[in-house]
Every structure is written in structure tokens, then in C-alpha cells.
Protein backbone atom coordinates (compact mmCIF):
# COMPACT_ATOMS: atom_id res chain seq x y z
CA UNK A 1 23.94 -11.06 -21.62
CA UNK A 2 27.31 -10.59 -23.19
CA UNK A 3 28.32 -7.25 -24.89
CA UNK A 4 30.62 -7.44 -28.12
CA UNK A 5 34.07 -6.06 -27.93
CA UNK A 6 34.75 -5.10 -31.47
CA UNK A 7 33.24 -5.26 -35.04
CA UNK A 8 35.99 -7.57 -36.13
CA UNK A 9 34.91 -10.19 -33.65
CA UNK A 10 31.39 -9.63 -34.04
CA UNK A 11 31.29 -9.76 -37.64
CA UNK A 12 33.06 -12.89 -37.06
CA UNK A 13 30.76 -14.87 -35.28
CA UNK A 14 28.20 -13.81 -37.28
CA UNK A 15 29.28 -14.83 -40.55
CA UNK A 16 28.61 -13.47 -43.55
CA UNK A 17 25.13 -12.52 -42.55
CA UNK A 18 23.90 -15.45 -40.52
CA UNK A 19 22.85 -15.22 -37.02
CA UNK A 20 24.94 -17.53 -34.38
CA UNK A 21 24.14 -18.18 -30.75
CA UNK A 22 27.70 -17.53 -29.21
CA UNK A 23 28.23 -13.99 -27.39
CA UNK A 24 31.21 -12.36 -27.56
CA UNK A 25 32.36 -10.66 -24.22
CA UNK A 26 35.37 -8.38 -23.63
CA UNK A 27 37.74 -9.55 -21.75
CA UNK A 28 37.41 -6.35 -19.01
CA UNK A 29 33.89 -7.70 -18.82
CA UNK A 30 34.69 -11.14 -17.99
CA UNK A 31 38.00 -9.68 -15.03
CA UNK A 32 34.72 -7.73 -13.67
CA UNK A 33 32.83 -10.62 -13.64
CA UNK A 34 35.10 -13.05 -12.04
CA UNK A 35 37.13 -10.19 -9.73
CA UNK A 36 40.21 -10.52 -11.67
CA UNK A 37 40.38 -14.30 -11.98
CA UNK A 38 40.25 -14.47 -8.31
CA UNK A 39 41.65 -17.66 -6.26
CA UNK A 40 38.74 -17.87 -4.19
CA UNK A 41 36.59 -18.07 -7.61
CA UNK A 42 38.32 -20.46 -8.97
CA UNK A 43 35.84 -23.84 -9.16
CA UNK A 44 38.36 -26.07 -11.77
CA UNK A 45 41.37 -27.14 -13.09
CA UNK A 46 41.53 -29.28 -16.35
CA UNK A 47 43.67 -30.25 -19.18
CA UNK A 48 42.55 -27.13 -21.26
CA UNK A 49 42.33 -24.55 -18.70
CA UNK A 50 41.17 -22.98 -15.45
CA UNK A 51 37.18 -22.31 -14.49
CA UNK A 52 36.54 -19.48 -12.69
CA UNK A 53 32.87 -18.64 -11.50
CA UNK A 54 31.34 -15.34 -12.63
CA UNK A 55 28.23 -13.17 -12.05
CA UNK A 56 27.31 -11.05 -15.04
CA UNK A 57 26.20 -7.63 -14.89
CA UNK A 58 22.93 -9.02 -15.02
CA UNK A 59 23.57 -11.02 -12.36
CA UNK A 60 23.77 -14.49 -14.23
CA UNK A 61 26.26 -16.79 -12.74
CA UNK A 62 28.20 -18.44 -15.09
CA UNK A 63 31.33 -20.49 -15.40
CA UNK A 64 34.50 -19.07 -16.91
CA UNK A 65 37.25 -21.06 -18.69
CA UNK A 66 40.48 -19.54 -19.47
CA UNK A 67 41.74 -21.64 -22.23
CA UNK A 68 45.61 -22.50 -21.01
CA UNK A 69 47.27 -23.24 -24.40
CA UNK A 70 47.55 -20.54 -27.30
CA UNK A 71 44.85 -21.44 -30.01
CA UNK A 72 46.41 -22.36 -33.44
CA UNK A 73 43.59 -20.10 -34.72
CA UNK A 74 42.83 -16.06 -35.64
CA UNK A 75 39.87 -14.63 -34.31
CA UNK A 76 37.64 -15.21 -37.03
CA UNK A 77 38.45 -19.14 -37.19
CA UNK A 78 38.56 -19.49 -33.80
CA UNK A 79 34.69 -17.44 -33.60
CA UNK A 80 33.69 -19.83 -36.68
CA UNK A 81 35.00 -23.32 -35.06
CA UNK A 82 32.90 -21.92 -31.87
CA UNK A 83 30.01 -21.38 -33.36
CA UNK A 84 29.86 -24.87 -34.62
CA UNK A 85 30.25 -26.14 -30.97
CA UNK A 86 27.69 -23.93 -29.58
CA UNK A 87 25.31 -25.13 -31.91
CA UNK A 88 25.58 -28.72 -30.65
CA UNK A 89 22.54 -29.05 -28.47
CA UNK A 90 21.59 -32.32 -26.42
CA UNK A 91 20.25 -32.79 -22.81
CA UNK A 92 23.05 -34.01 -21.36
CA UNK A 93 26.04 -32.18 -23.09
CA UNK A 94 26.86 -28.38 -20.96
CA UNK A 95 25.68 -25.55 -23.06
CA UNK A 96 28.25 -23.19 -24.27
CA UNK A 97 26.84 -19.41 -24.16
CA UNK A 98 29.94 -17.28 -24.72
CA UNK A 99 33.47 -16.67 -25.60
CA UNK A 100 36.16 -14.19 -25.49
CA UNK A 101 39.07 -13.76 -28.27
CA UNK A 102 40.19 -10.43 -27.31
CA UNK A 103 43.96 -10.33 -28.28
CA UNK A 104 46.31 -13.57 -26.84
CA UNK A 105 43.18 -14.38 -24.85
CA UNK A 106 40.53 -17.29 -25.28
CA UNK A 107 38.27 -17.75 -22.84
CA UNK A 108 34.70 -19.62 -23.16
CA UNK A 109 31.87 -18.94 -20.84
CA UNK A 110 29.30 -21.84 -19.99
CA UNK A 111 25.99 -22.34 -17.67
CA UNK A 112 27.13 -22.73 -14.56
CA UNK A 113 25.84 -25.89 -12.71
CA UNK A 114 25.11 -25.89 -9.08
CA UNK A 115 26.35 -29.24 -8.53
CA UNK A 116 29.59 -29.08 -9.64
CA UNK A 117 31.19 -32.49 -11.10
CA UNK A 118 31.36 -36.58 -10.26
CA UNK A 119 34.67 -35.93 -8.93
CA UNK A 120 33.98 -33.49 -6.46
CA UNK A 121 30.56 -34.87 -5.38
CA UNK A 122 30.76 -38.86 -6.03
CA UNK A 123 34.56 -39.35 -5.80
CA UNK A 124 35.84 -36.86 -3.54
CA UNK A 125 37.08 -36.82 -0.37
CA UNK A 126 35.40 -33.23 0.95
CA UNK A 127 31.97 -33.96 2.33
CA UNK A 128 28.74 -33.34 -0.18
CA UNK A 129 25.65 -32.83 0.60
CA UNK A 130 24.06 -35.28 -2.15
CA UNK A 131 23.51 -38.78 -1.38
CA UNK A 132 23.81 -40.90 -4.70
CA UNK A 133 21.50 -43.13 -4.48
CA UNK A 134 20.99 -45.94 -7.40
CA UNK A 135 18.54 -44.61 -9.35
CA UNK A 136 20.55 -40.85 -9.49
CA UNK A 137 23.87 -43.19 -10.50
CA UNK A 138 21.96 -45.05 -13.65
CA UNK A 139 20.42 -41.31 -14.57
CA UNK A 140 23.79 -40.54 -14.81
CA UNK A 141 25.56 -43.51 -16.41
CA UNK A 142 23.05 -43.73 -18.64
CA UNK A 143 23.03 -39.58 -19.44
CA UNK A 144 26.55 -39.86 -19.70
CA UNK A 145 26.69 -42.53 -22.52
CA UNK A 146 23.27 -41.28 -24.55
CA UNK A 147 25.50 -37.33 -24.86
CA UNK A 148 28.38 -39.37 -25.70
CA UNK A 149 26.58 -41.65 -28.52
CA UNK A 150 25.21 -38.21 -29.32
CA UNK A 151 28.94 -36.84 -29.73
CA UNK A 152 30.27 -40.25 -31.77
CA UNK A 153 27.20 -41.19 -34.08
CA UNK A 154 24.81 -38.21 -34.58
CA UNK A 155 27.15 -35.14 -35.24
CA UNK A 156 28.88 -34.77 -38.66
CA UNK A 157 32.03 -34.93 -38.40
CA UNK A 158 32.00 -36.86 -35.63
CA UNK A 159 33.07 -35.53 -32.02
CA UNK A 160 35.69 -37.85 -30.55
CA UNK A 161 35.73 -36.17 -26.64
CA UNK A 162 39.24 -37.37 -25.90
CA UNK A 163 38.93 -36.53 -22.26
CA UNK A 164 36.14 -38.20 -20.62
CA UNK A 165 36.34 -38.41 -17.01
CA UNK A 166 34.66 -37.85 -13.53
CA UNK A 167 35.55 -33.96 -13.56
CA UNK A 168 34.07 -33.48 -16.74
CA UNK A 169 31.04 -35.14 -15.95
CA UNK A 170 28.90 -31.60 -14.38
CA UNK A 171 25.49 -32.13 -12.98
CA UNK A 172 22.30 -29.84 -12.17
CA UNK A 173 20.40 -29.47 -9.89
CA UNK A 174 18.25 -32.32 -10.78
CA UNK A 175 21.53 -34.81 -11.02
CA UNK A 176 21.29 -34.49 -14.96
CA UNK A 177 24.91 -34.92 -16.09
CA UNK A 178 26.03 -32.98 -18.35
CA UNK A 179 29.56 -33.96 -20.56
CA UNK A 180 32.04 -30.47 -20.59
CA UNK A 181 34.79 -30.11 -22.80
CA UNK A 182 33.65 -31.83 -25.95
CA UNK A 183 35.02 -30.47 -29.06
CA UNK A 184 37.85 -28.19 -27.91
CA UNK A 185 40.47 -30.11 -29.24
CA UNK A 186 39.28 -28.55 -32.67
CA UNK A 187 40.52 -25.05 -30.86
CA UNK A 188 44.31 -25.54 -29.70
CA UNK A 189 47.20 -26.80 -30.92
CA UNK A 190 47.83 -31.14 -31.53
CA UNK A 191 50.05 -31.31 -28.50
CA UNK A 192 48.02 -29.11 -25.96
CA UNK A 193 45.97 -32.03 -25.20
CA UNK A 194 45.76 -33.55 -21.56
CA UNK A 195 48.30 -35.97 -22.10
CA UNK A 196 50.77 -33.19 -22.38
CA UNK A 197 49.96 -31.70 -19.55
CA UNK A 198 49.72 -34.84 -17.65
CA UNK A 199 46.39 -33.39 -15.81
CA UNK A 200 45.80 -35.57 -12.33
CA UNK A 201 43.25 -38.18 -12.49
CA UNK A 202 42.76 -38.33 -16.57
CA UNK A 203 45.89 -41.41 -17.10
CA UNK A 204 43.55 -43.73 -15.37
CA UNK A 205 41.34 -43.26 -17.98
CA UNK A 206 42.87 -43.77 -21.19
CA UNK A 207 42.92 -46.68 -23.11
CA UNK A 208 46.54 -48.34 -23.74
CA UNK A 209 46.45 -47.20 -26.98
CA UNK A 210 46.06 -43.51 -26.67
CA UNK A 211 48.60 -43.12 -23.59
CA UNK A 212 51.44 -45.01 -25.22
CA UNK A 213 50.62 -44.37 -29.39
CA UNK A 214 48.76 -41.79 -29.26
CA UNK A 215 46.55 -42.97 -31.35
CA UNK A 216 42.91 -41.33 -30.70
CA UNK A 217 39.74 -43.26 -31.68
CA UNK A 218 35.74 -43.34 -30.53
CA UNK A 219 36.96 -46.39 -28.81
CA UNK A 220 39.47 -44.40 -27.15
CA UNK A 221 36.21 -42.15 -25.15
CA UNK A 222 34.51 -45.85 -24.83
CA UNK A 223 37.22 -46.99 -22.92
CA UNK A 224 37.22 -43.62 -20.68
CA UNK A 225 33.82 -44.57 -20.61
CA UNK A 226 33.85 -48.02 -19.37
CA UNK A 227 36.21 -46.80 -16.52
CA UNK A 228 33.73 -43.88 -15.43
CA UNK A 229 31.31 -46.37 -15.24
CA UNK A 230 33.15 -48.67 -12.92
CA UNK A 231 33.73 -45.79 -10.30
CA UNK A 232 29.99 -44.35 -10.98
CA UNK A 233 29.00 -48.22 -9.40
CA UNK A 234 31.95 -48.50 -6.83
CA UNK A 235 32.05 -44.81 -5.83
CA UNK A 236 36.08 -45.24 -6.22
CA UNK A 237 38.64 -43.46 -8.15
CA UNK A 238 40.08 -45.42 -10.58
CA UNK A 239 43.17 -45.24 -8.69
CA UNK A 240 44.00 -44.89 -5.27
CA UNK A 241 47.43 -45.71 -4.15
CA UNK A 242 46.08 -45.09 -0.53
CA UNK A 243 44.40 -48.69 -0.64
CA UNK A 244 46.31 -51.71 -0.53
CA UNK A 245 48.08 -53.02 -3.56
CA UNK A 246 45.34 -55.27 -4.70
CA UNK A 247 42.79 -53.09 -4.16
CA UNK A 248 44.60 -49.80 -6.01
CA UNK A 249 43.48 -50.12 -9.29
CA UNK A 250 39.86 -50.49 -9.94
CA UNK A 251 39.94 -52.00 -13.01
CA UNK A 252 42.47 -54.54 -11.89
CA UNK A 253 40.16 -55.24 -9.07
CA UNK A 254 36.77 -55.43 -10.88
CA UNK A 255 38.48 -57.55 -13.30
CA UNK A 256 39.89 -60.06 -10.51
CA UNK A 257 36.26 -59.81 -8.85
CA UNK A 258 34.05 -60.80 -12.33
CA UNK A 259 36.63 -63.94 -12.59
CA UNK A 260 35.54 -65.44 -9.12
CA UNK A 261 32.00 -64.11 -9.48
CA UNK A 262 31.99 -62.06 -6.54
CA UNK A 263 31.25 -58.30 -8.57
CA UNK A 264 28.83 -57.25 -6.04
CA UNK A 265 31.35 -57.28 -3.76
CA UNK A 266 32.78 -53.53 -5.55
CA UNK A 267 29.36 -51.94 -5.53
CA UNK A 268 29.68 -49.34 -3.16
CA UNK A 269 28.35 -49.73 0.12
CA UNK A 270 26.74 -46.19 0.40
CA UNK A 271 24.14 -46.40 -2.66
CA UNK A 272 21.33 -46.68 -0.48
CA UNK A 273 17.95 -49.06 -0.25
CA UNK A 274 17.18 -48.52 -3.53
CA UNK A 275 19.98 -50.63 -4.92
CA UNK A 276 19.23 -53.21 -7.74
CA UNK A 277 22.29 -55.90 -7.32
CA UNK A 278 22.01 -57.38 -10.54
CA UNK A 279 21.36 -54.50 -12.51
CA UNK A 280 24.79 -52.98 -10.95
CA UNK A 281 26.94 -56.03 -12.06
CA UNK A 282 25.72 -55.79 -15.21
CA UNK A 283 26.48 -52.35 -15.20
CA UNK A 284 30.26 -53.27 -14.26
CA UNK A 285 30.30 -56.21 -17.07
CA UNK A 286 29.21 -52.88 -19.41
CA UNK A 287 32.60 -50.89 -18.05
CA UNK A 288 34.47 -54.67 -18.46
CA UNK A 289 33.34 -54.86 -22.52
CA UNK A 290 34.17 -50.64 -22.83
CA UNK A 291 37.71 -51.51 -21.95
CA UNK A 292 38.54 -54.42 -23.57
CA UNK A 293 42.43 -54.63 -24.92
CA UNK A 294 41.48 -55.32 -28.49
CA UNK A 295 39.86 -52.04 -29.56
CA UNK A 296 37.35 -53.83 -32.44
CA UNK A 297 35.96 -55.72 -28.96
CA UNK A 298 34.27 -52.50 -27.30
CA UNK A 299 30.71 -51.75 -28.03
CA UNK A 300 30.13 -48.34 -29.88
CA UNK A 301 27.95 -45.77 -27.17
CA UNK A 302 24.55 -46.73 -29.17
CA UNK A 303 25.13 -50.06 -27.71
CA UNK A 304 26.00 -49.18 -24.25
CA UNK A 305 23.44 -47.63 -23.87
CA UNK A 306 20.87 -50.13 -25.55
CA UNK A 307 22.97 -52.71 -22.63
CA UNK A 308 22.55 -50.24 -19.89
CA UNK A 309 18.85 -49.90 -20.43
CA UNK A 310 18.54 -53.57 -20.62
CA UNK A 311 17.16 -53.07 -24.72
CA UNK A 312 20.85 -55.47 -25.68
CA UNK A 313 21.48 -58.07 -23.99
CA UNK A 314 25.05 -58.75 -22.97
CA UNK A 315 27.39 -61.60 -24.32
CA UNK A 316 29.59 -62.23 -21.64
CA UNK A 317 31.11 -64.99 -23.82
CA UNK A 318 33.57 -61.29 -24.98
CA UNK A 319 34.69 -60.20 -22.03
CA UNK A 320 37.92 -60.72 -21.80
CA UNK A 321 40.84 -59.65 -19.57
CA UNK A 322 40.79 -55.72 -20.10
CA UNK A 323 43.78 -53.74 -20.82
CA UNK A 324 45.32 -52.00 -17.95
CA UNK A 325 47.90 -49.70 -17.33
CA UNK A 326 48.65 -49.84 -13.57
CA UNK A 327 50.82 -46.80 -13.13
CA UNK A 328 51.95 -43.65 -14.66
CA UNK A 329 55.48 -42.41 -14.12
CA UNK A 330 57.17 -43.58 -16.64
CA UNK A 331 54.59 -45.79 -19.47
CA UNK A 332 56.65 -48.63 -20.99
CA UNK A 333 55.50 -51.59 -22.49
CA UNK A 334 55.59 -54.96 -21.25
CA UNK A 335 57.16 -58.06 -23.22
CA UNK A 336 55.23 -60.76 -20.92
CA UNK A 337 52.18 -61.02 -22.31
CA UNK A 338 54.13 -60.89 -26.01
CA UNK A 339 56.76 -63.85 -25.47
CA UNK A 340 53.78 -65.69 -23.29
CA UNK A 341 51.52 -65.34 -26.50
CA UNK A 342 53.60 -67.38 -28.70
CA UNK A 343 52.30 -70.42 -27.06
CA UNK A 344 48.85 -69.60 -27.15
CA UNK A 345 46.12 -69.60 -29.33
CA UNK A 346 44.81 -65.97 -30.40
CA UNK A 347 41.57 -66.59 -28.62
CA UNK A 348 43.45 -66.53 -25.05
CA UNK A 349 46.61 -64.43 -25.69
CA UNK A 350 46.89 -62.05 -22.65
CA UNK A 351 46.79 -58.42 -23.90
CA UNK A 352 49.74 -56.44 -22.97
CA UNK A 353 50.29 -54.41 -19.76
CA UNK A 354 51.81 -51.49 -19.44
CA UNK A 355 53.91 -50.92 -16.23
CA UNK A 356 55.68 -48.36 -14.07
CA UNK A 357 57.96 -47.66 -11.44
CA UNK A 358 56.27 -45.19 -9.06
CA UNK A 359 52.68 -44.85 -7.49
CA UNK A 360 50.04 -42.78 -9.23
CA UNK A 361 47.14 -40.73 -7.43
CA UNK A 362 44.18 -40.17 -9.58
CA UNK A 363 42.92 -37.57 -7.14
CA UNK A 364 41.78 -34.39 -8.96
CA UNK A 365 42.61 -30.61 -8.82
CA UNK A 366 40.78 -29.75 -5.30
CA UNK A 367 38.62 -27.79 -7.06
CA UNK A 368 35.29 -27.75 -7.28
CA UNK A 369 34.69 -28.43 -11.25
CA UNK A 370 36.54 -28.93 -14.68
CA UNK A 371 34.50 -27.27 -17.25
């Protein structure tokens, strides 16, 4: 498929004699592939870098990232950290089949899926072709949260995703979603992450206690999670500043809905005949738990999914106001909830809120994909 560049690299990814699945392409191979990094190639735009779609000599098609941030890595570490990504296989994770670490450049090379992402086909505003009805939607909440429990609980060390959202959530031709992204934190620097580069669309997803402390935990990715998961039900971005103000934040207004017991009233009106009303709401009480304020309160992904498949039942008895940031411009905390707390008992002290002064869109890239 690939063809090596350079003994260095390929004695690299091989190891001292072992045999590793990642190909190692030259980066003249990969300009040929994509025609120079062309515009009119270009599929996505993400925290880490641009995607670019490429046809092989061979003729495979296959999706190109061009990592945006300098790896804190040489060659043969940054060969070595891939191999150990490339080796994590699961149905619904995107398979990584190649890099690049000619000189300055890193560039990865994945499948590419016809499909493209949730964002682009669920959530955007150009028309699709696919018609998401609700049995593709639970494939796809559920796929999503069985390759994330996959990521949290069965690798060793433990893959904390740190960007899950609707553009990283890729799907084949058969709807099976498939999680992008997941591990390269290991590859760049601590502050090339998306919160540096303040990437459209991903502030809506993460919890309080990433976006203001930076402080990154699985229940960081369940609270991405639990968001997803709203707009997977709704067919909304999480933000929309196009709506009217009650209506802009999703998980303001799913929260405000499950309080008067009128959920259904989110689930989005396109899903088709197929839809199962009760099953949806207790999909949405699933995103409710994922993003509760108090971070010991979310389920870990083994649970969500045991809930989503109906194996757990839910206790709505810990559902409890979710934490919310309703804007973006400028994050600053909010003393309300702390000087209204001292009069309250623990069990009912409102979380804090985190507040800003200007309107947020959480409209992606328009591109087609975010590998």
C-alpha cells in the first residue's frame, strides 16, 4: 500500500525485530496522492489537523491528516507511540493504516469512510442523502459508547479521548460509527490540544471542569458523551445561537424539558416511523446522568451502555441539574450558585455556571469530516 521512505523510519516502526501494522509513506507519496494538499480535497478540519482525501497508487482512497502542531517526539518515538495506536482494534474505533514522519512533517493516513461524520450528515445544514432513522441513531449511540468503554476500561493505560464530538464520530457505509482521533494527544505537545486552538463546535462539549481547570478525566469524554447523545436524539447542535434564547443551548433546554416532563418534546421530528418514544427519553435521561456537575455522579461507558441497551436500569432519583456552560467568549465563573449554596443543604446546592458575554456558534468547519 504504502512504500517506506528511509531505513531510519522503517527500522523504527519495526522495532527491534518485531513486525508492526503501520506503513510508512513518503511524504512526495502522500502530495501525489492528495494533489498537493489540494482545497478541493480537503474533507476536515479539527483540533489536531487538516484531512485531506487521497487515492493511492493503487487506487485506495484514503483519508489524510496533516497533524497541525509540531510533535514533541523524534521519529523513532513518534513511529513507536504509533504503533501502539494502530494496534488498537475494535468495531467501532477508525482504523489507522499509515503515517508519515518525513522531516518537520507528521501526517497519519486512515480508511476513508464514505459517509463522512455526525456533523456533516446528522447536524448539518447542507442536505444528505441519509435519512436517520431510530434504529440507525441507537446503532450509533450505542457504537459510540461500546468504542468509548473500549478506549476507558479495556486498553492499558487507559485512552482518555479528550475530544469527543459529532465530527469525530465517522460512519460507513452501513451507519457503523466509528470514534477518530483517539490517542493522539500521546503525539503533540500538552498545549496543542483543542482547547488551544479553540476548534468550532468542541466548547459545547466539554465538561466545566476541563474548559475552565483543565483538568482531564474519563468523566471528562462521558460528559462529551452525554452531550453527543442529546443531539444524536434531537438532531440539534448543542448550540445554536440562531434559535431563540431558550431554545440555544441544548442542554439547558433538555434539562428545562425533563423538569416539566415534557422530553419527548426535543426528539427530533424527522426520525421517522420507526421511533420508540420511551426508549428516546431514556436515551436523553442517559446524556442528563453523563453530564452531571459533580464528576463522581456520571456513569463510567460500561454503564451507559448496559442503560442504553436497557441491561441497567436507570435511577432517576441522580439526575440532577447538569453543569452548563452557556457561552464561550470569555469562560468565567459564576458566584451565584456559591453564595446561594450556603443556605442549602449539599443534596440541593445548584452546581456552578459558567457564563459569558458574547454568542457562541457550535457550527463546524464546513467540511466534510474531522478525522
Amino acid at each position: 500500500m504504502g512504500c517506506c521512505f528511509g531505513k531510519k523510519a522503517e527500522q523504527a516502526v519495526q522495532g527491534d525485530g518485531d513486525v508492526h501494522s503501520v506503513k510508512v509513506f513518503s511524504y512526495s507519496e502522500l502530495r501525489k496522492a492528495t494533489q498537493d494538499f489540494s482545497g478541493a480535497n480537503k474533507i476536515g478540519e479539527g483540533g489536531f489537523g487538516s484531512v485531506f482525501r487521497g487515492v493511492l497508487k493503487d487506487e485506495t482512497v484514503v483519508a489524510v491528516k496533516v497533524l497541525s502542531a509540531t510533535s514533541r517526539q523524534g521519529i523513532r518515538e513518534f513511529l513507536t507511540e504509533l504503533t501502539a495506536i494502530s494496534d488498537i482494534k475494535h468495531e467501532n474505533l477508525v482504523t489507522l493504516i499509515g503515517c508519515c514522519a518525513e522531516g518537520s512533517h507528521r501526517i497519519l493516513i486512515y480508511n476513508y469512510l464514505e459517509n463522512n461524520s455526525l456533523s456533516q450528515t446528522l447536524l448539518g445544514t447542507r442536505y444528505s442523502n441519509i435519512r436517520f432513522n431510530w434504529r440507525a441513531r441507537v446503532k450509533i449511540a450505542v457504537g459510540v459508547a461500546r468504542g468509548l468503554a473500549f478506549l476507558h476500561e479495556e486498553i492499558r493505560p487507559p485512552i482518555i479521548h479528550r475530544d469527543i464530538k459529532a465530527s469525530n464520530i465517522l460512519l460507513d457505509k452501513d451507519l457503523t460509527p466509528k470514534i477518530s482521533d483517539f490517542g493522539l494527544a500521546r503525539l503533540l505537545p500538552p498545549n496543542a490540544t483543542h482547547v488551544s486552538t479553540r476548534v468550532a463546535g468542541t466548547l459545547g462539549y466539554l465538561a466545566p471542569e476541563y474548559a475552565i481547570r483543565g483538568q482531564v478525566t474519563k468523566k471528562s469524554d462521558i460528559y462529551s458523551y452525554g452531550v453527543l447523545l442529546l443531539e444524536i436524539v434531537s438532531g440539534r447542535c448543542n448550540t445554536n445561537t440562531r434559535l431563540p434564547s431558550e431554545d440555544q443551548f441544548l442542554l439547558e433546554r433538555t434539562w428545562g424539558l425533563y423538569e416539566e416532563e415534557r422530553l419527548e418534546e426535543i426528539i427530533d421530528i424527522d426520525v421517522g416511523d420507526d421511533l420508540d418514544v420511551e426508549e428516546a427519553c431514556r436515551f436523553m435521561k442517559i446524556g442528563l446522568l453523563c453530564t452531571q456537575d459533580a464528576m463522581a455522579r456520571r456513569p463510567n461507558m460500561t454503564n451507559v451502555v448496559r442503560m442504553l441497551t436497557g441491561e441497567k436500569r436507570i435511577n432517576v432519583d441522580k439526575i440532577t441539574r447538569p453543569a452548563m456552560i452557556t457561552d464561550f467568549a470569555d469562560l468565567k465563573v459564576s458566584n451565584k450558585g456559591q453564595r446561594s449554596s450556603e443556605t442549602r443543604s449539599p443534596a440541593t446546592t445548584a452546581p456552578t455556571t459558567f457564563t459569558t458575554t458574547e454568542p457562541f456558534s457550535s457550527s463546524e468547519t464546513p467540511t466534510q469530516s474531522s478525522m
